[in-house]
PDB file of N, CA and C in Angstrom:
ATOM      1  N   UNK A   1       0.830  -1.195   0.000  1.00  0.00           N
ATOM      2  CA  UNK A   1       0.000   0.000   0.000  1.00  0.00           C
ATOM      3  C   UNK A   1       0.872   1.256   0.000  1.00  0.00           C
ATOM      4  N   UNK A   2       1.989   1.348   0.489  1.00  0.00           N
ATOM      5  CA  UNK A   2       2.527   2.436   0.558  1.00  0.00           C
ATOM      6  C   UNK A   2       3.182   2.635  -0.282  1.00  0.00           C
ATOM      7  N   UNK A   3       3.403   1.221  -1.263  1.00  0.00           N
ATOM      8  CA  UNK A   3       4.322   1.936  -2.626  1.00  0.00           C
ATOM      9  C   UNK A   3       3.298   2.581  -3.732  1.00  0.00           C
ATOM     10  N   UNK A   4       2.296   2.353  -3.183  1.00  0.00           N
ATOM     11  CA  UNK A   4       1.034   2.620  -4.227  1.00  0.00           C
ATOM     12  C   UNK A   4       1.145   4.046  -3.983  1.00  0.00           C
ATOM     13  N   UNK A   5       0.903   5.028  -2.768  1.00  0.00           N
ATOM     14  CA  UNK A   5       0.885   6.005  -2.274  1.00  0.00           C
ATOM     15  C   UNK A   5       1.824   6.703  -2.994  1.00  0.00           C
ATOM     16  N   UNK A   6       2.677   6.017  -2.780  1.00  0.00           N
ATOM     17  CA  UNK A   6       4.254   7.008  -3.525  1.00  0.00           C
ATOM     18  C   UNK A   6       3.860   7.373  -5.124  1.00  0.00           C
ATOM     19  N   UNK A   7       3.561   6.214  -5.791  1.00  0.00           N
ATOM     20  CA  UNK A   7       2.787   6.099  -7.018  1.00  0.00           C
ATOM     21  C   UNK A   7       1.961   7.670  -6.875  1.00  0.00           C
ATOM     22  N   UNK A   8       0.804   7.294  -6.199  1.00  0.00           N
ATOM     23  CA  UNK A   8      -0.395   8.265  -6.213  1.00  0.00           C
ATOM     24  C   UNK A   8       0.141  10.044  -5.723  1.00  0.00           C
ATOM     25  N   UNK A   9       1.418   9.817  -5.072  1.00  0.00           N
ATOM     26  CA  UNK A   9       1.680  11.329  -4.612  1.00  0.00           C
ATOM     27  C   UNK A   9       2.582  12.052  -5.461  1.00  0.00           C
ATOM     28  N   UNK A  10       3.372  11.408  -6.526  1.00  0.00           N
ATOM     29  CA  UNK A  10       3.875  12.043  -7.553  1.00  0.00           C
ATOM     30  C   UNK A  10       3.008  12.119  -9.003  1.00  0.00           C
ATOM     31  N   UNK A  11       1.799  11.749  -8.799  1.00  0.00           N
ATOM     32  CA  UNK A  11       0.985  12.168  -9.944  1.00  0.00           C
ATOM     33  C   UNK A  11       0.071  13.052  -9.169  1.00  0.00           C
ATOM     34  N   UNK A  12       0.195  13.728  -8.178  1.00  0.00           N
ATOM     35  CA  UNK A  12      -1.064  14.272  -7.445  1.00  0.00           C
ATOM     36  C   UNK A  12      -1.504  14.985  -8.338  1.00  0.00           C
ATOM     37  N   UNK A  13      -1.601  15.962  -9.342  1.00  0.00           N
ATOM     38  CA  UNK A  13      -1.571  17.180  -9.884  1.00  0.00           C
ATOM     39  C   UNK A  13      -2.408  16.578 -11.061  1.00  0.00           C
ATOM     40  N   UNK A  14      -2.270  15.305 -11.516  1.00  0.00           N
ATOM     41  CA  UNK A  14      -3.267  14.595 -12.221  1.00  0.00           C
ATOM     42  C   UNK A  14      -4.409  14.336 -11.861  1.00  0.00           C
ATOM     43  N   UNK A  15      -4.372  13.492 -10.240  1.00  0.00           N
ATOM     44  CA  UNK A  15      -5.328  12.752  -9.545  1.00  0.00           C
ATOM     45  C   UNK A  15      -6.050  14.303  -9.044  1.00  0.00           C
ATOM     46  N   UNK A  16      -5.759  15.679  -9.099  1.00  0.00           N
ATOM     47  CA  UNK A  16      -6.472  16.516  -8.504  1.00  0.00           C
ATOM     48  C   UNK A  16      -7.137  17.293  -9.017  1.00  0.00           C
ATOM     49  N   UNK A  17      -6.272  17.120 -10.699  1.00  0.00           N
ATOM     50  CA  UNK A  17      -7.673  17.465 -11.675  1.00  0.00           C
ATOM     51  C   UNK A  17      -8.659  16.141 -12.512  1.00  0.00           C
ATOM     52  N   UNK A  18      -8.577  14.748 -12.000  1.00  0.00           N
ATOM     53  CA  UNK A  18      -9.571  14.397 -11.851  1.00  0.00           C
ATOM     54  C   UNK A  18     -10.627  14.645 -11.333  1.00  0.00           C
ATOM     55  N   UNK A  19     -10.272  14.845 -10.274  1.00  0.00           N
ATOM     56  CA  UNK A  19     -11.081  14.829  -8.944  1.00  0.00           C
ATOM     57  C   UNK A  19     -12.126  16.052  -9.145  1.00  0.00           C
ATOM     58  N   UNK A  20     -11.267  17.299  -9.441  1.00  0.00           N
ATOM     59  CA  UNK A  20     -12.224  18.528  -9.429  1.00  0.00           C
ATOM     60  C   UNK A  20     -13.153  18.600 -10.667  1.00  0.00           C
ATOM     61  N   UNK A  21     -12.418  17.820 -11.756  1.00  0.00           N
ATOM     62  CA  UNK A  21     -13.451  17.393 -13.031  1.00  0.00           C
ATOM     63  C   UNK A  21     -14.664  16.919 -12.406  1.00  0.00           C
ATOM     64  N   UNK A  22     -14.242  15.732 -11.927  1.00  0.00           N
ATOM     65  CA  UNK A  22     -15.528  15.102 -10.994  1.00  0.00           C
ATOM     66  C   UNK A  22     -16.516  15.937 -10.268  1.00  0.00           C
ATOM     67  N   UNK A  23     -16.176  16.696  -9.395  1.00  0.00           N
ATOM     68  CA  UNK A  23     -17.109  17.348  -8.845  1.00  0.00           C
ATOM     69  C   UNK A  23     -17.662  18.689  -9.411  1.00  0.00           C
ATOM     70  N   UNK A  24     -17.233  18.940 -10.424  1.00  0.00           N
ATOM     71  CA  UNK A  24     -17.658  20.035 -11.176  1.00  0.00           C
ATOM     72  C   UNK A  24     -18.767  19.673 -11.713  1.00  0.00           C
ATOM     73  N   UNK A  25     -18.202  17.330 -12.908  1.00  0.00           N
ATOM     74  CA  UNK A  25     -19.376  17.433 -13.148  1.00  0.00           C
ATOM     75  C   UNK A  25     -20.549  17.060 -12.419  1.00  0.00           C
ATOM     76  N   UNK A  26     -20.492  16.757 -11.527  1.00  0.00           N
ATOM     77  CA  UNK A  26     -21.608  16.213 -10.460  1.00  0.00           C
ATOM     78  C   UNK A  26     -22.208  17.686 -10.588  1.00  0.00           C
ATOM     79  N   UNK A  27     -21.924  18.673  -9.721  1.00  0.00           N
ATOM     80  CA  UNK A  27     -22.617  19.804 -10.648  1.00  0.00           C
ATOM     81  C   UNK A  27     -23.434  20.391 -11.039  1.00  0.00           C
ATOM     82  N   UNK A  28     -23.040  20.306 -12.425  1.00  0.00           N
ATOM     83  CA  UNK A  28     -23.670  20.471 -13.910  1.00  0.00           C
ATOM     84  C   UNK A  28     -24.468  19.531 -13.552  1.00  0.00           C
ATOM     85  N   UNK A  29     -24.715  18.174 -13.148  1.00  0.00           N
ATOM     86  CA  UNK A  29     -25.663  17.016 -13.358  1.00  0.00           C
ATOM     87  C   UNK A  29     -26.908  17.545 -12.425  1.00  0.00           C
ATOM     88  N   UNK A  30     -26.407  18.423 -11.516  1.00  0.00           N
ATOM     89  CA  UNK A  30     -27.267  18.458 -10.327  1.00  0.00           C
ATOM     90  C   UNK A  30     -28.257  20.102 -10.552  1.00  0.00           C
ATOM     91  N   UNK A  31     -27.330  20.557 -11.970  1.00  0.00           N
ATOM     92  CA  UNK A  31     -28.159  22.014 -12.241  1.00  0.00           C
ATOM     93  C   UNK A  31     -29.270  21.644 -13.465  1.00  0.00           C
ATOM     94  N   UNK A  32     -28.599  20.440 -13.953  1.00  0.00           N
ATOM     95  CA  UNK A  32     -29.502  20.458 -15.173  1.00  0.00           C
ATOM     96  C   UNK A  32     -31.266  20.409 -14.950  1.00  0.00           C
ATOM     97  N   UNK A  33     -31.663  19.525 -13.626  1.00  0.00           N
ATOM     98  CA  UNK A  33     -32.923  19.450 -13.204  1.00  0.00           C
ATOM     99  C   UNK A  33     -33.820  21.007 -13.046  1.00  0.00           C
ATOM    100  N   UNK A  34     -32.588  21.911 -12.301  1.00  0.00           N
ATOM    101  CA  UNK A  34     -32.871  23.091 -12.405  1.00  0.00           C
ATOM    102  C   UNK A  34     -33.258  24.001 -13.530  1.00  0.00           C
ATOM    103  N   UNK A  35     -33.077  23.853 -14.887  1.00  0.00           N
ATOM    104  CA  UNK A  35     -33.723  24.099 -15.550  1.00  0.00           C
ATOM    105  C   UNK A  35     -34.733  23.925 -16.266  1.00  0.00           C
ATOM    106  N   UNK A  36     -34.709  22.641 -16.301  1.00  0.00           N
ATOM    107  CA  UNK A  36     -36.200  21.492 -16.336  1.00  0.00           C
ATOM    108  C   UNK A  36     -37.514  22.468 -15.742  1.00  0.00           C
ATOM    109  N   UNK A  37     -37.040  22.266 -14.501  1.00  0.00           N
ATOM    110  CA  UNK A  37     -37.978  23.055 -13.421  1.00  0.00           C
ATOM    111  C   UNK A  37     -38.155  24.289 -14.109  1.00  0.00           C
ATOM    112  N   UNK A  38     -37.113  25.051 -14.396  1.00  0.00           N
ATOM    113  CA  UNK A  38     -37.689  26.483 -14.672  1.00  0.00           C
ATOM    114  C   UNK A  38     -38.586  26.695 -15.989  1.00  0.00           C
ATOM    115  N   UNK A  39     -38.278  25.643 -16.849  1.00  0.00           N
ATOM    116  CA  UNK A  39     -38.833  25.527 -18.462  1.00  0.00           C
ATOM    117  C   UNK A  39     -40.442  25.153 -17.849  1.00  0.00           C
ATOM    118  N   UNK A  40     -40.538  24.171 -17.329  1.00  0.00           N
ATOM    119  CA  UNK A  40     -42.213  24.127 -16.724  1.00  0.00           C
ATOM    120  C   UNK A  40     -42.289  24.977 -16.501  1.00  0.00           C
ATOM    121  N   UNK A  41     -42.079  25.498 -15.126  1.00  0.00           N
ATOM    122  CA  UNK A  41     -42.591  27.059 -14.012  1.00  0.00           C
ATOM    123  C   UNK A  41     -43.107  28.270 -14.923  1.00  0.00           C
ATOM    124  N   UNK A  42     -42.251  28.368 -15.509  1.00  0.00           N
ATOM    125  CA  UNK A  42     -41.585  29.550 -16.553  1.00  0.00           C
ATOM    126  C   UNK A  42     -41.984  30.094 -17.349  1.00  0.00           C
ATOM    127  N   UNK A  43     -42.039  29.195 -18.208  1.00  0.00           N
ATOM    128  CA  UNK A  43     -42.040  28.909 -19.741  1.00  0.00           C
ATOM    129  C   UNK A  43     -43.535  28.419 -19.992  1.00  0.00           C
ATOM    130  N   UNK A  44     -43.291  27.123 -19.587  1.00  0.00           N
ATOM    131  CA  UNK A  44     -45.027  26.380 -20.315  1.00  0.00           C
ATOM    132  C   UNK A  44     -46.260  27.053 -18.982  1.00  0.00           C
ATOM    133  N   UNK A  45     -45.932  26.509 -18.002  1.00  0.00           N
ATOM    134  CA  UNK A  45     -47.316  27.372 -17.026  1.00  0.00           C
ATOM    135  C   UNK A  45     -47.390  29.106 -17.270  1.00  0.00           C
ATOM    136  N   UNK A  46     -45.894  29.310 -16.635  1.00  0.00           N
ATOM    137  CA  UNK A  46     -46.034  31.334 -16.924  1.00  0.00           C
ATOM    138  C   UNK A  46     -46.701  32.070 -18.200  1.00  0.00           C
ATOM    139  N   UNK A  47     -46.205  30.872 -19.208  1.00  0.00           N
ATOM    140  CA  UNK A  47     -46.107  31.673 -20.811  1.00  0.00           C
ATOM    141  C   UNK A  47     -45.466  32.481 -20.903  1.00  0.00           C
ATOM    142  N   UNK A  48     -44.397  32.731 -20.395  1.00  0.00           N
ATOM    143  CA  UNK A  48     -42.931  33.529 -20.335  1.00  0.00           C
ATOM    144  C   UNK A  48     -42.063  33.042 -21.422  1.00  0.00           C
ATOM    145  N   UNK A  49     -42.352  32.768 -23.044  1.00  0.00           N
ATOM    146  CA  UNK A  49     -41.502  32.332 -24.116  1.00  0.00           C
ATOM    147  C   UNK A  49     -39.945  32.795 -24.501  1.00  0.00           C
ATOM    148  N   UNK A  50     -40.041  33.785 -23.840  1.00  0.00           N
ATOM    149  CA  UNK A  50     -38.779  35.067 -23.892  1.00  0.00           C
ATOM    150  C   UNK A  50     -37.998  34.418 -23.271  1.00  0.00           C
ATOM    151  N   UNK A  51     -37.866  33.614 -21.961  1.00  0.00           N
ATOM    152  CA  UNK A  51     -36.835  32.905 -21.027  1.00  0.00           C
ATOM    153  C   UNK A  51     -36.243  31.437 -22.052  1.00  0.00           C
ATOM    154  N   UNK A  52     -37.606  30.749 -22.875  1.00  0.00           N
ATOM    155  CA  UNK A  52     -37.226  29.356 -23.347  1.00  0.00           C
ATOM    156  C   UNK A  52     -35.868  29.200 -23.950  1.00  0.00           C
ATOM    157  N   UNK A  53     -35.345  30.577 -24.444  1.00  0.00           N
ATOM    158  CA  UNK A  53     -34.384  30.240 -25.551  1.00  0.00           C
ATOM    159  C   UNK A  53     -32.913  30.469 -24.389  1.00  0.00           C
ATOM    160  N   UNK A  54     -32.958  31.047 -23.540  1.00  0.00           N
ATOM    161  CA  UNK A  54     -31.567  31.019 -22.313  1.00  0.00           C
ATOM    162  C   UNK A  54     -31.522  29.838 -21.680  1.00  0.00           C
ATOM    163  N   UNK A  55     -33.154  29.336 -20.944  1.00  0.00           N
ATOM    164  CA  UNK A  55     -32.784  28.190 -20.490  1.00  0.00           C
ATOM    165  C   UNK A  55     -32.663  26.957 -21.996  1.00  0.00           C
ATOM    166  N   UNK A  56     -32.795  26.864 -22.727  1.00  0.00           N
ATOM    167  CA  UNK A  56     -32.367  26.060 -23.485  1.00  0.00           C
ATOM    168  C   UNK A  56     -30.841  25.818 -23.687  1.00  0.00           C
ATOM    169  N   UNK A  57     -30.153  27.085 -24.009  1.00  0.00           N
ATOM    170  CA  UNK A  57     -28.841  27.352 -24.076  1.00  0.00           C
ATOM    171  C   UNK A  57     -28.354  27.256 -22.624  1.00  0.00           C
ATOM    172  N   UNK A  58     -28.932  27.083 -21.292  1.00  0.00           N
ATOM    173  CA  UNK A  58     -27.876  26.781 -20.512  1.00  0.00           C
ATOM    174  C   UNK A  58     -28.011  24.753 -20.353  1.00  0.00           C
ATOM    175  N   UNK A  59     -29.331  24.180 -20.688  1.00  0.00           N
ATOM    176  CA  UNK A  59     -29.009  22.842 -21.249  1.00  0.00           C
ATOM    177  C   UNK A  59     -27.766  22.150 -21.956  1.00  0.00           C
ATOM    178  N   UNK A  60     -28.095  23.362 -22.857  1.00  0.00           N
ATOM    179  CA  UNK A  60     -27.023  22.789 -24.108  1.00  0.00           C
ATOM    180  C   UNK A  60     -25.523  23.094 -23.298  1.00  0.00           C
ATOM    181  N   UNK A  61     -25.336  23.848 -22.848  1.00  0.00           N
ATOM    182  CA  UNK A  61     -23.514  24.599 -22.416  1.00  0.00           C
ATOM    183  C   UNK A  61     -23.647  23.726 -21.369  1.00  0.00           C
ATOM    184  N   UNK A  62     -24.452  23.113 -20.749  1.00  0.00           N
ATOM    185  CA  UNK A  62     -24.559  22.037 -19.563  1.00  0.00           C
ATOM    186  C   UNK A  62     -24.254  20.673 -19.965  1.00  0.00           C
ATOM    187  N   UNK A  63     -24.751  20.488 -21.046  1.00  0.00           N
ATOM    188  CA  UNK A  63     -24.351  19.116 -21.898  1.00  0.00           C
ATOM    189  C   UNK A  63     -22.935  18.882 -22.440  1.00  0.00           C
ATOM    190  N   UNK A  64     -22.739  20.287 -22.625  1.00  0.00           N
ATOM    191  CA  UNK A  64     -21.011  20.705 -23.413  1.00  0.00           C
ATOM    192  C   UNK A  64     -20.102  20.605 -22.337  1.00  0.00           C
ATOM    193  N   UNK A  65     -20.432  21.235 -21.203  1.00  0.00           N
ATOM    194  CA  UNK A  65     -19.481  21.223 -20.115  1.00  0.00           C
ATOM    195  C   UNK A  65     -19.265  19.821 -19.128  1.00  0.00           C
ATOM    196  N   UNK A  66     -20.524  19.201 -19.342  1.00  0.00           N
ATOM    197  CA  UNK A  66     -19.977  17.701 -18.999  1.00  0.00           C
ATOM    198  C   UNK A  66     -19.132  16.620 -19.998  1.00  0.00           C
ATOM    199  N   UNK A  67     -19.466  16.872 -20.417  1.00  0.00           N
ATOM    200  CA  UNK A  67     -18.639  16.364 -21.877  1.00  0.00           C
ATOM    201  C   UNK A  67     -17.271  16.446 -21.798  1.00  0.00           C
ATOM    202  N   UNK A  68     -16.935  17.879 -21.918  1.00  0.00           N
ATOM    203  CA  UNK A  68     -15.743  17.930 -21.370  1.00  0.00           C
ATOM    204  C   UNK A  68     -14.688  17.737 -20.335  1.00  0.00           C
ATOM    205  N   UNK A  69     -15.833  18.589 -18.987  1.00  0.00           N
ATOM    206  CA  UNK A  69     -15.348  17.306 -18.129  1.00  0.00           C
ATOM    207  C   UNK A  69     -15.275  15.971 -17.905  1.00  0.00           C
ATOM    208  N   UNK A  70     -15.867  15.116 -18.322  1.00  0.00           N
ATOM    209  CA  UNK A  70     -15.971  13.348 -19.126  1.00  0.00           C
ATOM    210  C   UNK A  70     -14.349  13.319 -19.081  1.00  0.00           C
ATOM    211  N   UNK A  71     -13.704  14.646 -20.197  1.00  0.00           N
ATOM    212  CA  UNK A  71     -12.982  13.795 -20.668  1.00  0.00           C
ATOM    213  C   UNK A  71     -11.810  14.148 -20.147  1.00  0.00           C
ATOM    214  N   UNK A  72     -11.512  15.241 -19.693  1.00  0.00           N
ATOM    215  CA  UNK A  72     -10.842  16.223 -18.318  1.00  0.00           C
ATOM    216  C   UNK A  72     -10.635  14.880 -16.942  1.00  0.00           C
ATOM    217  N   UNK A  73     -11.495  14.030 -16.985  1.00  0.00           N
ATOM    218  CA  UNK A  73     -11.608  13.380 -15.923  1.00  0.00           C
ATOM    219  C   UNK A  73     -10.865  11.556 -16.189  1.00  0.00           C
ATOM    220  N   UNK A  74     -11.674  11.453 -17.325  1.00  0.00           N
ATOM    221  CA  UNK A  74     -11.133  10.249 -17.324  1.00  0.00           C
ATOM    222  C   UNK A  74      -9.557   9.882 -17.953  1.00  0.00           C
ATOM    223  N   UNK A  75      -9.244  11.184 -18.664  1.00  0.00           N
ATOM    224  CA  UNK A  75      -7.914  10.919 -19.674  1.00  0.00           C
ATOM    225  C   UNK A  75      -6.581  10.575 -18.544  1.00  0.00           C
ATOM    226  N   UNK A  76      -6.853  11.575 -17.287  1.00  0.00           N
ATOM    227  CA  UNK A  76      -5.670  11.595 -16.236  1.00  0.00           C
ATOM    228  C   UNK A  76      -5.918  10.285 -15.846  1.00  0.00           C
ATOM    229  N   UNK A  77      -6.943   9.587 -15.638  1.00  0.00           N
ATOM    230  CA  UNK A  77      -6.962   8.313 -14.611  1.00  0.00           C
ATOM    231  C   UNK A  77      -6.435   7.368 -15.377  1.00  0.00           C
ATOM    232  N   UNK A  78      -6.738   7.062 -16.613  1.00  0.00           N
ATOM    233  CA  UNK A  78      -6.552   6.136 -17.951  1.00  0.00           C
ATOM    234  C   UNK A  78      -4.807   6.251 -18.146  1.00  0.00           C
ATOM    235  N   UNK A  79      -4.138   7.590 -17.861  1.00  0.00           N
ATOM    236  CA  UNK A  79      -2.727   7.293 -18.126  1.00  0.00           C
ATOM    237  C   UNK A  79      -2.161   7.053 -16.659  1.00  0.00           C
ATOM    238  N   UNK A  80      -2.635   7.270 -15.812  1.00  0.00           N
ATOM    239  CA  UNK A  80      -1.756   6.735 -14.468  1.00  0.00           C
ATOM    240  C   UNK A  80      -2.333   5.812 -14.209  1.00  0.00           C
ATOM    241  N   UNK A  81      -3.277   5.206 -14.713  1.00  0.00           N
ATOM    242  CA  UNK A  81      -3.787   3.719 -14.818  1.00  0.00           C
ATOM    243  C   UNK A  81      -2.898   2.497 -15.306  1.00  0.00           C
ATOM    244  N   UNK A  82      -2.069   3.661 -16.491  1.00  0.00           N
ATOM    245  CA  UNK A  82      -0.976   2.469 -17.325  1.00  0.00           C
ATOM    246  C   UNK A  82       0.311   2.990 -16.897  1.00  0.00           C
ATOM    247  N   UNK A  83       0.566   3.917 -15.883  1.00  0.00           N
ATOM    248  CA  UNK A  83       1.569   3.814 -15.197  1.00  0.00           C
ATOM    249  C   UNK A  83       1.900   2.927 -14.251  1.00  0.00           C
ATOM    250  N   UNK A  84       1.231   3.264 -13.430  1.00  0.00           N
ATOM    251  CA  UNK A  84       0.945   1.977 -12.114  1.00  0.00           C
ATOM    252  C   UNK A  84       0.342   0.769 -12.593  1.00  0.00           C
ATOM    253  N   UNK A  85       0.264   0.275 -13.542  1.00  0.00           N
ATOM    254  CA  UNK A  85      -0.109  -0.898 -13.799  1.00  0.00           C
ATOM    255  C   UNK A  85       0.982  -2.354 -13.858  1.00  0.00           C
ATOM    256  N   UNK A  86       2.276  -1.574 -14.421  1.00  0.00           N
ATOM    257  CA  UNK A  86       3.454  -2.644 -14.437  1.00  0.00           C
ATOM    258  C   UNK A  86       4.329  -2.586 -13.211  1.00  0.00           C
ATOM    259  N   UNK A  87       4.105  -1.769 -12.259  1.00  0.00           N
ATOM    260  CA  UNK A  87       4.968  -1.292 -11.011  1.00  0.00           C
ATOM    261  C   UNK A  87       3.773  -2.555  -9.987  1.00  0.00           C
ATOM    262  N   UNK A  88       2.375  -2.156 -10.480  1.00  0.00           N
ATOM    263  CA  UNK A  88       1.497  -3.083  -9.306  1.00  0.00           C
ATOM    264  C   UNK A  88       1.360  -4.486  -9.636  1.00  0.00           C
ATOM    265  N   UNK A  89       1.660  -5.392 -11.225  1.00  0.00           N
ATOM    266  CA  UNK A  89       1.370  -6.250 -11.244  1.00  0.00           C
ATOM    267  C   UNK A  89       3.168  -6.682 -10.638  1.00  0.00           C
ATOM    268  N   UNK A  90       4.187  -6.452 -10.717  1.00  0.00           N
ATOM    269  CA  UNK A  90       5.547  -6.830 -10.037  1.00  0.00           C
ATOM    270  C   UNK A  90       5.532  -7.071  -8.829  1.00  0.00           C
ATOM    271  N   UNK A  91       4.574  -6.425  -7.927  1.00  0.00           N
ATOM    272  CA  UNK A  91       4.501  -5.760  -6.857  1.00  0.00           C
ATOM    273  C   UNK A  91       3.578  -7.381  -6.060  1.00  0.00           C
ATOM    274  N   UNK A  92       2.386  -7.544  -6.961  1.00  0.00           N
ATOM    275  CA  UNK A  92       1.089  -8.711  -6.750  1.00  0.00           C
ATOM    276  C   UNK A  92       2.196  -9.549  -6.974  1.00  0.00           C
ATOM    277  N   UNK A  93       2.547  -9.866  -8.128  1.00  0.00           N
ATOM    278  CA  UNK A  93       3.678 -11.263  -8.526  1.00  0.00           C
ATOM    279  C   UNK A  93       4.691 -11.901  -7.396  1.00  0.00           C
ATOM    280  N   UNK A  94       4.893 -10.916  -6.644  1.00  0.00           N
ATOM    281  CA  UNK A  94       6.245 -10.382  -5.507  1.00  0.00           C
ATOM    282  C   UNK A  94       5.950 -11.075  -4.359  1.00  0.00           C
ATOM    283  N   UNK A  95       4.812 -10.640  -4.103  1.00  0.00           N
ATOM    284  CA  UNK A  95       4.385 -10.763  -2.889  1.00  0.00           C
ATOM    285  C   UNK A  95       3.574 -11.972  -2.946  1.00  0.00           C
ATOM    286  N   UNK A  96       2.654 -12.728  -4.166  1.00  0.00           N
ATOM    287  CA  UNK A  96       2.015 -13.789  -3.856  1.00  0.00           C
ATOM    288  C   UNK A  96       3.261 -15.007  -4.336  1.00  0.00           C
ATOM    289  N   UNK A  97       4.652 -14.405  -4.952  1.00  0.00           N
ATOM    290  CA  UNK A  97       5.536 -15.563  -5.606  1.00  0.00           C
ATOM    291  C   UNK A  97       5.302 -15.989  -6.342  1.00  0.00           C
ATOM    292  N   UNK A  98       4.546 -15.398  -7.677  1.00  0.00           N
ATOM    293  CA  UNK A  98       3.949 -16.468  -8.928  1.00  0.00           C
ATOM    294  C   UNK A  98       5.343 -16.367  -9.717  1.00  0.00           C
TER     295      UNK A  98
END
């Protein structure tokens, strides 16, 4: 475990813009309902048509910005995935003696 650590503390700067990818997009996931809501409220009950076309466009830049974070998120994990991958299977081999 602790050589793993060593692993994980010289990529921190990777693992920390995973991380904030992550919670950015959690987010976006958690605003998108919020406009839902306002397009009913708003829009179809109010008859406020003038709002449909902003909240539409913050859908769409909501869809764009997860997206990106998607990929903000997974690209760092996917290459220190194949870093630590030949250091941890030496490591399993080592220690069980295969």
């Amino acid at each position: 475990m602790k050589k793993i650590s060593n692993y994980i503390f010289e990529h921190k700067g990777k693992y920390l813009l995973a991380i904030t990818s992550m919670i950015i997009a959690v987010t976006l996931d958690l605003m998108s309902p919020q406009f839902t809501k306002h397009i009913i409220d708003d829009v179809i009950v109010g008859k406020n048509i003038a709002e449909l076309k902003y909240l539409l466009l913050g859908i769409f830049l909501i869809g764009v910005g997860r997206c990106i974070l998607n990929t903000l998120k997974n690209t760092p994990l996917i290459v220190l995935a194949r870093i630590l991958e030949v250091p941890c299977v030496r490591t399993f081999l080592y220690v069980f003696r295969i």
